[in-house]
Each structure stands twice: as C-alpha cells, then as structure tokens.
Protein backbone atom coordinates (compact mmCIF):
# COMPACT_ATOMS: atom_id res chain seq x y z
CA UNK A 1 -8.89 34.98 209.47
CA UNK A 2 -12.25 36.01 207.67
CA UNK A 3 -12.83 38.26 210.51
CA UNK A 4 -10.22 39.88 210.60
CA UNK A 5 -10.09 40.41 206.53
CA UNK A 6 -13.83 41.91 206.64
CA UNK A 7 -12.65 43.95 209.65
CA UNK A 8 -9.96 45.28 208.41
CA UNK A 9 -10.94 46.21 204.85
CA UNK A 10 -12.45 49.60 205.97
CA UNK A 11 -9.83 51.31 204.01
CA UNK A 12 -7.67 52.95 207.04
CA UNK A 13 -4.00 51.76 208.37
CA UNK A 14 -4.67 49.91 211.82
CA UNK A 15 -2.47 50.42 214.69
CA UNK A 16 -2.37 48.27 217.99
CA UNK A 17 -5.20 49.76 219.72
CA UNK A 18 -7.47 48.82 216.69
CA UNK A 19 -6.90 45.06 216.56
CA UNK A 20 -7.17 45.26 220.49
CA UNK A 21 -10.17 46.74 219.83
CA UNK A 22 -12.21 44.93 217.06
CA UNK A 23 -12.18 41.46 219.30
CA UNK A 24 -10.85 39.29 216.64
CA UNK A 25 -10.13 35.91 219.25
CA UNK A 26 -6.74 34.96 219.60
CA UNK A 27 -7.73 31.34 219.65
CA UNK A 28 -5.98 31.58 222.88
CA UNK A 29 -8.02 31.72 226.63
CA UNK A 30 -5.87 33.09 227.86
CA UNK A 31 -4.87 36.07 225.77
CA UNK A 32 -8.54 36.65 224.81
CA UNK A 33 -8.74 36.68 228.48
CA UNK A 34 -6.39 39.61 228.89
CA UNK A 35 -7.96 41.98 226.03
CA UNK A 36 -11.27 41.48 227.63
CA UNK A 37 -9.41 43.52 230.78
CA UNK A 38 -9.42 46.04 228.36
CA UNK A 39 -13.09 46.61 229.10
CA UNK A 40 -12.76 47.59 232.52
CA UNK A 41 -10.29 50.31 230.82
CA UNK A 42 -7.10 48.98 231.82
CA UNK A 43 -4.51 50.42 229.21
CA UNK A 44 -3.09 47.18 227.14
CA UNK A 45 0.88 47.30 228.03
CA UNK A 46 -0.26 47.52 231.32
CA UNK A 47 -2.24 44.16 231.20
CA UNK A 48 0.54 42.76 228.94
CA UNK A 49 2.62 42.97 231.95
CA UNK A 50 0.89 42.13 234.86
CA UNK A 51 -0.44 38.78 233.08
CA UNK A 52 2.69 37.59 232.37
CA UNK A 53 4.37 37.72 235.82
CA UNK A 54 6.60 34.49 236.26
CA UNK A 55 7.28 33.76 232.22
CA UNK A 56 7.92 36.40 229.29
CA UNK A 57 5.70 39.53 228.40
CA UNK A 58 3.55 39.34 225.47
CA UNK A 59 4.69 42.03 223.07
CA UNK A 60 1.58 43.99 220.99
CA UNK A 61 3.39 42.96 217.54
CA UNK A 62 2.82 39.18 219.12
CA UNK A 63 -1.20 39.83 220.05
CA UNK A 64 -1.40 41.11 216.78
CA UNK A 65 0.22 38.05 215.25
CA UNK A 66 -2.50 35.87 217.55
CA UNK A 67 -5.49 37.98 216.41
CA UNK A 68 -4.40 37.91 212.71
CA UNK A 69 -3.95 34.18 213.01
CA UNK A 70 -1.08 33.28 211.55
CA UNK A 71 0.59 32.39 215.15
CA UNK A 72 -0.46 30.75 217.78
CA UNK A 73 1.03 30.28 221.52
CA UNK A 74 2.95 27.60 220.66
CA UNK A 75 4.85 29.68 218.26
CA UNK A 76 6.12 31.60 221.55
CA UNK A 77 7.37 29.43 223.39
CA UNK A 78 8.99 31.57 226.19
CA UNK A 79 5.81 32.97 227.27
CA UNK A 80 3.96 29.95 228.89
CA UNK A 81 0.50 31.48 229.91
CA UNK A 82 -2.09 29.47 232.35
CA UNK A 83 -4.04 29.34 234.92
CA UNK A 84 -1.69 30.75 237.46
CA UNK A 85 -0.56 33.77 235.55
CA UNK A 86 -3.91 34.73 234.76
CA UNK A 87 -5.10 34.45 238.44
CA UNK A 88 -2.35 36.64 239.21
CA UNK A 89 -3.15 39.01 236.41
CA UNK A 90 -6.86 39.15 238.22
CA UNK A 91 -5.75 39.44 241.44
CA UNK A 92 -3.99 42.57 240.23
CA UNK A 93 -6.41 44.07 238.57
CA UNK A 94 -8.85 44.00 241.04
CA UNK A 95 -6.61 45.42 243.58
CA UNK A 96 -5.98 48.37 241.18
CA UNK A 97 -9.91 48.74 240.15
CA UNK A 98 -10.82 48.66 243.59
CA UNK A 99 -7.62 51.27 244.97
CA UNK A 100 -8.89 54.69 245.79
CA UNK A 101 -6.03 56.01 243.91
CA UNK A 102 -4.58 54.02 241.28
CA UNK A 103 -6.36 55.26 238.31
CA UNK A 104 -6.27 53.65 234.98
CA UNK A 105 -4.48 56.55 233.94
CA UNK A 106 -1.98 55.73 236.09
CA UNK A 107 -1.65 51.94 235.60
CA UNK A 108 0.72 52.40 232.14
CA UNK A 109 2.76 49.95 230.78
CA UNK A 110 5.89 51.15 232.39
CA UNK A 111 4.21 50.82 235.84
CA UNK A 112 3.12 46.89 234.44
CA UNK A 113 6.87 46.05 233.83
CA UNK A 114 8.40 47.97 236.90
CA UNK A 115 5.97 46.13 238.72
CA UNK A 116 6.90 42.41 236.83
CA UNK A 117 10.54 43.09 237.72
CA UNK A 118 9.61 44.05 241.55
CA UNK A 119 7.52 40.73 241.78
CA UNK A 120 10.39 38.80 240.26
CA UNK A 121 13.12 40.54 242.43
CA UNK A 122 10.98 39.59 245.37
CA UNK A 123 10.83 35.82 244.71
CA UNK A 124 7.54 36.32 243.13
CA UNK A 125 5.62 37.07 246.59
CA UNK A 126 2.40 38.15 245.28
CA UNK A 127 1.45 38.98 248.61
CA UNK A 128 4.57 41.45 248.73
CA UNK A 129 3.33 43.27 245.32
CA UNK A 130 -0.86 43.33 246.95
CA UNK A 131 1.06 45.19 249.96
CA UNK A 132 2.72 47.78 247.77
CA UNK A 133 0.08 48.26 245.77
CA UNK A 134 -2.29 48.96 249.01
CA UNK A 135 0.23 50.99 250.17
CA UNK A 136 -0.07 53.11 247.33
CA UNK A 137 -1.56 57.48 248.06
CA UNK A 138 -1.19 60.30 247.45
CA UNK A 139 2.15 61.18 249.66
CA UNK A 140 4.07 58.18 248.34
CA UNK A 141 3.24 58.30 245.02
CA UNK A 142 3.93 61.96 245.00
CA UNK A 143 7.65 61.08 246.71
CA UNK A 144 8.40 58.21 244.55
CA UNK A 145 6.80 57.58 241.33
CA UNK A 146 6.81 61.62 240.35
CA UNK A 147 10.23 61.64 237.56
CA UNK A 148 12.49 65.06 238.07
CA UNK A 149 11.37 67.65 235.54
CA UNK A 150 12.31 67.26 231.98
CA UNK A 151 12.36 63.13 232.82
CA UNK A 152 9.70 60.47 232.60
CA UNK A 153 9.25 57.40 234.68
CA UNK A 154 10.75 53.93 233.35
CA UNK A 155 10.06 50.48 234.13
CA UNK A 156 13.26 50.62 236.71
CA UNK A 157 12.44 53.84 237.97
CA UNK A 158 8.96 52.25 239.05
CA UNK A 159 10.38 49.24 240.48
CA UNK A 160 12.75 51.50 242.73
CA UNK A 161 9.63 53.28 243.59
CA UNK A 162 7.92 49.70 244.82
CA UNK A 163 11.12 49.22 246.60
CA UNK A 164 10.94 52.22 248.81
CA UNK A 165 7.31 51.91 249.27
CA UNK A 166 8.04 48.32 250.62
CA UNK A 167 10.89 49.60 252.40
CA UNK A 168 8.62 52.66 254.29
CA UNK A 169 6.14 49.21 254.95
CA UNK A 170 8.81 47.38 257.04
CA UNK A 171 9.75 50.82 258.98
C-alpha cells in the first residue's frame, strides 16, 4: 500500500496502463505473473484473456483493486487462477511471440476473448487453439479476421474467424 501511495502521489490522474506499469505486486503469483507478460509487449486485455482460459477473465478495474491492495484473489472468487491456467497462458504466448505473423499489435483484447470463447466452445482442446493459431498468415487473416468497412472486429467476430480457420484445417 506504501508503494503504491509514493507512486502515485506524482500529481497526475492514473489510468490502467499506469498501475500496469509501475509494478506495484498484486500479492498474487499468479497475476504478477501475467503483468510481467507485459514485458515481452503483449497488450494487457490480451493477457487478461488468454490467462484465464477455463475460469473467469480478470477485469483491469479488478488488477487495479489487487495492485492497490485492498482485494485480494479470494475476494474473486469466480476467477480461480493456478498452475494450469498460467501454463496455458505461456503456452500461448509463446506460440504468438514466436508466429511470423501475429504481431503484438495484433494480439488485442478482443482477439484474447474471441480466442477464450473458441477454446471453451472446443472443449478446451488447447491443442485445437495451438493449431489455429499456427495456422494463422497472411491469406487467412486477410479473409477472416479483416471487419467490413465502417465495422471493427469483436470478440465473436474473432471466434467465427478461429472457426473457419479450423474448419479450412480439417478440409
């Protein structure tokens, strides 16, 4: 709590990004695990999304909460974090570091949850998400995850898009 007082006494409003930012812990391994991703320049929502596959996302206004201290993880109780989720959340990650074409830009928070509903619609088969994601180039993602002028991509618009690309996968 000290930490974050002396932190945040700089005389400016802080938003999200700068309590993600300052690396107050959440007293949490887990979440403290997921803003260090944030390091390798993975966009928060994003990471908020894929570390939570198989139990309920992590909202900002809760990290915040955490890092301020005046919650903890027991306060959520719908969002049961542990080992498992966070190997997950790696495996993800590293799939999408090491992916020719999945930029960070790319990897949004939209993207995060369209992917979390694809993983869950799929009787969370990690192994069916790793193939979409590998899947992933330039034509595909140019055919599918590209919203009609004037229209931007949500969560379900994504997951349709994993569909598809699983669907070309089995052709």
């Amino acid at each position: 709590m000290l930490q974050y007082i002396a932190l945040r006494n700089n005389g400016k409003p802080w938003k999200n990004d700068d309590f993600y930012n300052s690396k107050i812990p959440t007293n949490d391994e887990h979440t403290d695990h997921i803003l260090s991703k944030r390091e390798e320049k993975f966009i928060t929502a994003f990471l908020m999304n894929v570390y939570t596959f198989g139990t309920s996302s992590l909202t900002p206004k809760q990290m915040k909460a955490l890092q301020q201290g005046y919650k903890t993880m027991d306060d959520f109780k719908r969002i049961q974090l542990s080992k498992a989720t966070e190997t997950i959340g790696d495996a993800i990650c590293q799939i999408c570091k090491e992916h020719p074409f999945l930029t960070t830009d790319k990897l949004n928070g939209r993207l995060g949850a369209g992917l979390k509903a694809f993983y869950k619609n799929h009787d969370s088969d990690l192994s069916k998400v790793e193939q979409v994601l590998n899947a992933i180039n330039k034509t595909n993602w140019e055919k599918y995850f590209i919203a009609a002028k004037g229209h931007s991509m949500e969560a379900k618009a994504y997951e349709e898009a994993f569909n598809s690309v699983l669907a070309d996968l089995k052709q």
